[in-house]
C-alpha atoms as a PDB file:
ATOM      1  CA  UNK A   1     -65.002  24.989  42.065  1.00  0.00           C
ATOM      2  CA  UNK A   2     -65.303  21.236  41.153  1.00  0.00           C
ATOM      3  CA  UNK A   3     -62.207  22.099  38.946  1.00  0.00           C
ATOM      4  CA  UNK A   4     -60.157  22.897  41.631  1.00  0.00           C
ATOM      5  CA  UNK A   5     -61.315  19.772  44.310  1.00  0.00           C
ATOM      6  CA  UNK A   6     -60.590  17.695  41.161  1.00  0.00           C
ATOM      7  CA  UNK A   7     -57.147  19.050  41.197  1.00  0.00           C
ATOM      8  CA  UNK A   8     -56.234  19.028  44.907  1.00  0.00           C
ATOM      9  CA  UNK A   9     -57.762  15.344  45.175  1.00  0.00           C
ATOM     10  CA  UNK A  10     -56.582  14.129  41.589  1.00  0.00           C
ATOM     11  CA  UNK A  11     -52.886  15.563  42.200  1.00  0.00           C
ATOM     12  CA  UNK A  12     -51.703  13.831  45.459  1.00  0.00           C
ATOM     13  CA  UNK A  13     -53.774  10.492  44.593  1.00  0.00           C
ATOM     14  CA  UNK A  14     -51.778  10.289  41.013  1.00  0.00           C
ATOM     15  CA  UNK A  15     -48.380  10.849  43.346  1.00  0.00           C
ATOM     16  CA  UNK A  16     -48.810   8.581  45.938  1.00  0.00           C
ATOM     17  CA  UNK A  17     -49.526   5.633  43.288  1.00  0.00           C
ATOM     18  CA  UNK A  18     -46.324   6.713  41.453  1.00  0.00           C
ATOM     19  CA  UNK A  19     -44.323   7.020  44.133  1.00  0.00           C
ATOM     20  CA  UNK A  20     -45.342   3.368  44.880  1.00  0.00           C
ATOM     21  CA  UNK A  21     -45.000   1.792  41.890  1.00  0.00           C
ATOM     22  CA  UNK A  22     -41.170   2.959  42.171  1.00  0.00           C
ATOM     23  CA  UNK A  23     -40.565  -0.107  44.146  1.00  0.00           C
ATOM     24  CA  UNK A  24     -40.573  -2.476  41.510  1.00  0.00           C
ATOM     25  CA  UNK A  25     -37.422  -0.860  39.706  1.00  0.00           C
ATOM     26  CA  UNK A  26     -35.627   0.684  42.865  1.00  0.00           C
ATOM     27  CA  UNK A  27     -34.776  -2.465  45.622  1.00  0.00           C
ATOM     28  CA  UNK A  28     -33.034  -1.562  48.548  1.00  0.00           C
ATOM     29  CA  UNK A  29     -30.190  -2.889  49.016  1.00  0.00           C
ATOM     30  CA  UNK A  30     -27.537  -2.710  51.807  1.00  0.00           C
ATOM     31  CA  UNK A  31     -24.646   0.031  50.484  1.00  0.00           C
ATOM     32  CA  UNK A  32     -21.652  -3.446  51.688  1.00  0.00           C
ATOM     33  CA  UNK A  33     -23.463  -5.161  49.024  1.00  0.00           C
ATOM     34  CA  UNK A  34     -22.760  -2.270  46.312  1.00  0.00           C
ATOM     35  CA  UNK A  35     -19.152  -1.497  45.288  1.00  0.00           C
ATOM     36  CA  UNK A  36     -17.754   2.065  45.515  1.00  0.00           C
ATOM     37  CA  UNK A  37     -16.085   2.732  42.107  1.00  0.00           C
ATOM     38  CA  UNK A  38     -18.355   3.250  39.245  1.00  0.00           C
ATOM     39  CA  UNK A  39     -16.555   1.064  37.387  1.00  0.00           C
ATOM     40  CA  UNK A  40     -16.691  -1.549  39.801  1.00  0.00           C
ATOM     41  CA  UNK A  41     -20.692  -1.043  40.154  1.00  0.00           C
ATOM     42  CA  UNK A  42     -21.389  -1.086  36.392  1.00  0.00           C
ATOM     43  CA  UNK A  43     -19.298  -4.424  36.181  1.00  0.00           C
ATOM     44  CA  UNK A  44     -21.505  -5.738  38.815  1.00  0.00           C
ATOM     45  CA  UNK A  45     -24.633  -4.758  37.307  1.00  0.00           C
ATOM     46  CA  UNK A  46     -23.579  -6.503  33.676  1.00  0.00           C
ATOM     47  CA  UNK A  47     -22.617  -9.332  35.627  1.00  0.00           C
ATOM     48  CA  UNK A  48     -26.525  -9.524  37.203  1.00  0.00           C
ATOM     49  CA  UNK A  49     -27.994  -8.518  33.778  1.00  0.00           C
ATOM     50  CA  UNK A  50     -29.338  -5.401  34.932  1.00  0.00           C
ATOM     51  CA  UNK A  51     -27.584  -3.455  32.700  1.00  0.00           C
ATOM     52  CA  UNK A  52     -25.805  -3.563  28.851  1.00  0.00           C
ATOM     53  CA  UNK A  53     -22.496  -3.235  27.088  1.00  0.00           C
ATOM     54  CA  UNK A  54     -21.677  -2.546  24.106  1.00  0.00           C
ATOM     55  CA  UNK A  55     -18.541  -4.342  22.384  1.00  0.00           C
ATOM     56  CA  UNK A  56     -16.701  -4.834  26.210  1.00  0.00           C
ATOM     57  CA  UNK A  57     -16.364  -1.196  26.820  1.00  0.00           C
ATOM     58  CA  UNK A  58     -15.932  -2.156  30.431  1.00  0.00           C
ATOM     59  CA  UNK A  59     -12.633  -5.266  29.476  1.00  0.00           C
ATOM     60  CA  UNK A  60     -11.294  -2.048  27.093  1.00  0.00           C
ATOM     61  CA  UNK A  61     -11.495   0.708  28.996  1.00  0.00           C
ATOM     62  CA  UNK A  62      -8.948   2.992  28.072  1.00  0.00           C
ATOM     63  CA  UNK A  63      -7.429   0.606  24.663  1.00  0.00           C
ATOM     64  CA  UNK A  64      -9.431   3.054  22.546  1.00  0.00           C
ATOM     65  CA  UNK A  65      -7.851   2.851  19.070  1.00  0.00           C
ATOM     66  CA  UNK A  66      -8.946   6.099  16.832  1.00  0.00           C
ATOM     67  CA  UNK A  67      -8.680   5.867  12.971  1.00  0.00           C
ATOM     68  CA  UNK A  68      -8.310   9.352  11.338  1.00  0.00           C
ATOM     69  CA  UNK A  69      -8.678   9.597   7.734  1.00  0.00           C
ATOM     70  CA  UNK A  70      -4.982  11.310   8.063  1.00  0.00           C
ATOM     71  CA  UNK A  71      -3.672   8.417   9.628  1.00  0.00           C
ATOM     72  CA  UNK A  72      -4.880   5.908   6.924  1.00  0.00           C
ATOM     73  CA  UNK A  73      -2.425   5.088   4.052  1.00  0.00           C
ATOM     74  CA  UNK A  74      -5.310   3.998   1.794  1.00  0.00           C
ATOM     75  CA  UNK A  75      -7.190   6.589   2.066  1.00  0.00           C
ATOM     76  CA  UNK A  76      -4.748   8.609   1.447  1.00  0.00           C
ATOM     77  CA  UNK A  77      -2.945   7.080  -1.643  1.00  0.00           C
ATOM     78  CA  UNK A  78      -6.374   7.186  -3.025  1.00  0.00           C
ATOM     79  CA  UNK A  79      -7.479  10.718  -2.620  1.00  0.00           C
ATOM     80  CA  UNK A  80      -3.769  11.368  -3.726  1.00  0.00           C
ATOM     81  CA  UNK A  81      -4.512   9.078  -7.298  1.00  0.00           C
ATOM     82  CA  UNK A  82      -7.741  10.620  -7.877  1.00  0.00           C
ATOM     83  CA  UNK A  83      -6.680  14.317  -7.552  1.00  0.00           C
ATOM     84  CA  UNK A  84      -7.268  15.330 -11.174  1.00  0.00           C
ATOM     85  CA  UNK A  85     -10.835  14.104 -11.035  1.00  0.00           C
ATOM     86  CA  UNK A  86     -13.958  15.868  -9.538  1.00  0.00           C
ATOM     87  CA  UNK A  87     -14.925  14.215  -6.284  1.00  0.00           C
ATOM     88  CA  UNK A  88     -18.854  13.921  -5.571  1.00  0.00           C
ATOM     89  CA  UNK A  89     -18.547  12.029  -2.489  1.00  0.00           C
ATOM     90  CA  UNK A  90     -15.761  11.953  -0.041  1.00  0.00           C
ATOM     91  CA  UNK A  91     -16.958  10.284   2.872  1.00  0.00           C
ATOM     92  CA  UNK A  92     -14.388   8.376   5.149  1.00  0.00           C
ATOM     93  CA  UNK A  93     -16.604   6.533   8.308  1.00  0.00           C
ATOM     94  CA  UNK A  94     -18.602   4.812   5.202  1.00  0.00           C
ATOM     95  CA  UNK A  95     -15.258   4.095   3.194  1.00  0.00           C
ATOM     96  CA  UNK A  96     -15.907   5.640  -0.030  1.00  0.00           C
ATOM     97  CA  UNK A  97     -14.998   7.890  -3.050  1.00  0.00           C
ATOM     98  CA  UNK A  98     -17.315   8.416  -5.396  1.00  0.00           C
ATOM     99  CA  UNK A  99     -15.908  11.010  -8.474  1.00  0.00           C
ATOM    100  CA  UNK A 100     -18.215  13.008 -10.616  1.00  0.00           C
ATOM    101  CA  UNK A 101     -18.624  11.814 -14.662  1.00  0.00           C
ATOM    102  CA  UNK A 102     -14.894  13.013 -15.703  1.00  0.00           C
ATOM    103  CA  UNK A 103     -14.146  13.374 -19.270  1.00  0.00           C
ATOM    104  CA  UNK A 104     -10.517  14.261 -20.615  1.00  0.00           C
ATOM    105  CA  UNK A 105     -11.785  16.330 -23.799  1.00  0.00           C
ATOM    106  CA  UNK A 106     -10.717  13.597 -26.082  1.00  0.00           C
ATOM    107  CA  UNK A 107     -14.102  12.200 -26.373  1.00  0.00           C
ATOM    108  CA  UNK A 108     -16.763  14.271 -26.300  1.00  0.00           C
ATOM    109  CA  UNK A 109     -19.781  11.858 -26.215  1.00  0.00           C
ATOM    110  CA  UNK A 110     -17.707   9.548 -23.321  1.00  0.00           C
ATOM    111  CA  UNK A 111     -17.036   9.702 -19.775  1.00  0.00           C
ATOM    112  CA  UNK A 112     -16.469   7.870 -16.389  1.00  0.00           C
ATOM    113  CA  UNK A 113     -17.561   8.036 -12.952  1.00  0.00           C
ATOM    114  CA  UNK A 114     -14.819   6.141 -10.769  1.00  0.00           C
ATOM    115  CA  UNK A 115     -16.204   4.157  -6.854  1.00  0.00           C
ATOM    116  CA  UNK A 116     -13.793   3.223  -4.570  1.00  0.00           C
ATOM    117  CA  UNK A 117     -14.663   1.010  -1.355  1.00  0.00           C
ATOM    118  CA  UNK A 118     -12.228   0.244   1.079  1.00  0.00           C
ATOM    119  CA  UNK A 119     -12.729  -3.164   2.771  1.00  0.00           C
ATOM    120  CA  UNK A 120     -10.494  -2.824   5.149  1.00  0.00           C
ATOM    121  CA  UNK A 121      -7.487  -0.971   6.232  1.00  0.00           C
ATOM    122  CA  UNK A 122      -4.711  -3.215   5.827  1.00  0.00           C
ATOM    123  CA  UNK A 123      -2.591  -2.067   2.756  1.00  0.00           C
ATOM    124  CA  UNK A 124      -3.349  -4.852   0.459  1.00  0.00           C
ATOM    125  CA  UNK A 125      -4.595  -5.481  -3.362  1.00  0.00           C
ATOM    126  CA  UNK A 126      -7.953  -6.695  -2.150  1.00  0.00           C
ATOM    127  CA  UNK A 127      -8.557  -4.475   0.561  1.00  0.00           C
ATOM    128  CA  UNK A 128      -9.672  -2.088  -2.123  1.00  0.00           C
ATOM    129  CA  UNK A 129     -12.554  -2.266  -4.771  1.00  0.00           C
ATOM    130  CA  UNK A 130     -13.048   0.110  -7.718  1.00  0.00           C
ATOM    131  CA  UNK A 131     -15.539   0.217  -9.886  1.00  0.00           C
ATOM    132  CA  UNK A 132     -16.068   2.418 -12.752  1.00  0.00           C
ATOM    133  CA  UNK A 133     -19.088   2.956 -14.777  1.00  0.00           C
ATOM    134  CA  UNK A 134     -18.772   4.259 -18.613  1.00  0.00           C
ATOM    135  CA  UNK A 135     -21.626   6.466 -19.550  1.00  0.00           C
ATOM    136  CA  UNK A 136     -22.180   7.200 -23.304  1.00  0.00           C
ATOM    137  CA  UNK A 137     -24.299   9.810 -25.045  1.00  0.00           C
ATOM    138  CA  UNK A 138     -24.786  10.584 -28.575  1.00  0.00           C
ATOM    139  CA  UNK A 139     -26.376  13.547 -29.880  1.00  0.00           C
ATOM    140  CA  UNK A 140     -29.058  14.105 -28.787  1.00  0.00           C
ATOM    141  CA  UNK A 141     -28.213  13.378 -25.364  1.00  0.00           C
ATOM    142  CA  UNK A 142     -29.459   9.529 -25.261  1.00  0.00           C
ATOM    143  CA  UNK A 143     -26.909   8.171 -23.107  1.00  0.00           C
ATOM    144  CA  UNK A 144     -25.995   4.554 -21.665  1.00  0.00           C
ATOM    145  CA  UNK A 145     -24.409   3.934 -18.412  1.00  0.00           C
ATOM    146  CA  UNK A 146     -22.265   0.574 -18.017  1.00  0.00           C
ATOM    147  CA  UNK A 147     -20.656  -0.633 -15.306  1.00  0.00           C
ATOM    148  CA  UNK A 148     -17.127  -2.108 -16.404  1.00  0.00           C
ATOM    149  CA  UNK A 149     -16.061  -5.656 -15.087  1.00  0.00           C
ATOM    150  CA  UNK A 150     -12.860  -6.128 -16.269  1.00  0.00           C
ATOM    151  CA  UNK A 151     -10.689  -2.800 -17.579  1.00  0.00           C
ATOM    152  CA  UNK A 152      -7.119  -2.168 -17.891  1.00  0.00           C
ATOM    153  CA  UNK A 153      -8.434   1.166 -16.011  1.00  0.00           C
ATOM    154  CA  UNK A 154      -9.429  -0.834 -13.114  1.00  0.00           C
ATOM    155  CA  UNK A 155      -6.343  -2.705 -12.654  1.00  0.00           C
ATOM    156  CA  UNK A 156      -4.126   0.256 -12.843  1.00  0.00           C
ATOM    157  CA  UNK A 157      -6.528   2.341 -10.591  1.00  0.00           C
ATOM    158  CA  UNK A 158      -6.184  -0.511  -7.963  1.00  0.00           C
ATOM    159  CA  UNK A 159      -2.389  -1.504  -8.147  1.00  0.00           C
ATOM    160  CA  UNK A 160      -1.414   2.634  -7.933  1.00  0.00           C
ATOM    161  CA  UNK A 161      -3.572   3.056  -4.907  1.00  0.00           C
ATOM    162  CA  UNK A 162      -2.016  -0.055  -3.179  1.00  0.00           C
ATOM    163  CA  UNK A 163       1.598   1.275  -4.455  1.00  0.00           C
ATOM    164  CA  UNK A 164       1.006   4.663  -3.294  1.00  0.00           C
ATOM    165  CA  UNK A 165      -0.191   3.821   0.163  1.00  0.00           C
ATOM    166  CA  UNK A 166       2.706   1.522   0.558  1.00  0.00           C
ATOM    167  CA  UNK A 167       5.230   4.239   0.114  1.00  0.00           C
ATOM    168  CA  UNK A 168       3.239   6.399   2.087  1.00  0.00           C
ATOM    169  CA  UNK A 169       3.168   4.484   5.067  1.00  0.00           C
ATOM    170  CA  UNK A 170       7.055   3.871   4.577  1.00  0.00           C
ATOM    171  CA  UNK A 171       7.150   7.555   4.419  1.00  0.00           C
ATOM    172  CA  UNK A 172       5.020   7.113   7.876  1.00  0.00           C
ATOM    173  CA  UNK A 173       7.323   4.818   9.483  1.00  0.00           C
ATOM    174  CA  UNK A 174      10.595   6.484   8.740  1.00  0.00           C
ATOM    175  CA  UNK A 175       9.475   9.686  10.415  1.00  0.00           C
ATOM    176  CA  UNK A 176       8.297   8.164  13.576  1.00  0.00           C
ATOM    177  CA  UNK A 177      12.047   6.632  13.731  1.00  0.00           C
ATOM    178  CA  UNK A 178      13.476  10.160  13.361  1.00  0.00           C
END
């Protein structure tokens, strides 16, 4: 019995202090003082600080520019470079290929694993980075990973991917002429 009093008392008490306590968020204001569009009314509230935006999706609205891994030369040229090789990571919104330890048969006891980070999108010799690391093992499977600093590997890596994505965007350009 208590139980229940509790609950018919308890309840509406708990409401009414809620439902007062909305006035500190909620003002009233006049519906002049409030612009129609919704557009309009989140510029407004910006402007007051009651509100947030993130990089000026209000100034941009509708300037969206989308960046497809199709649609990038780089990208591309170097998926296109590294075909023979077995890809462990692909992944394009973090802008990097990571292959798997490759070895071409020659050497047994040798292989490389090949990183490439794209730093930006324009289709130049530094807007690319590989890196490879050299990994040998002897016999009994004791093996040492080094990353290389300097290799004639890295150079031609580099200046084929920037090559490649320069034709291919070429390619791109003549067939939006057409």
């Amino acid at each position: 019995m208590n139980n229940k009093l509790i609950k018919k008392i308890l309840l509406p008490i708990t409401f009414l202090i809620l439902l007062n306590s909305c006035n500190g968020f909620f003002k009233y204001s006049p519906a002049r003082d409030n612009p129609i569009k919704g557009m309009e009314r989140a510029k407004k509230n910006i402007d007051e600080g009651r509100g947030i935006s993130i990089g000026g999706a209000i100034k941009n609205r509708g300037k969206t520019n989308y960046e497809f891994s199709t649609s990038n030369p780089l990208w591309r040229a170097s998926l296109e470079i590294l075909d023979f090789m077995p890809l462990n990571t692909v992944d394009y919104s973090g802008g990097m290929i990571i292959s798997d330890w490759y070895s071409d048969g020659s050497q047994s006891d040798e292989s490389i694993k090949v990183t490439v980070r794209f730093l930006s999108n324009e289709i130049r010799s530094d807007s690319v980075r590989v890196m490879i690391h050299k990994k040998n093992c002897s016999t009994n499977q004791n093996c040492k990973t080094v990353l290389l600093s300097k290799s004639k590997i890295i150079d031609e890596l580099q200046s084929s991917i920037v090559r490649k994505a320069a034709t291919l965007e070429l390619d791109q350009k003549k067939k939006k002429r057409e």
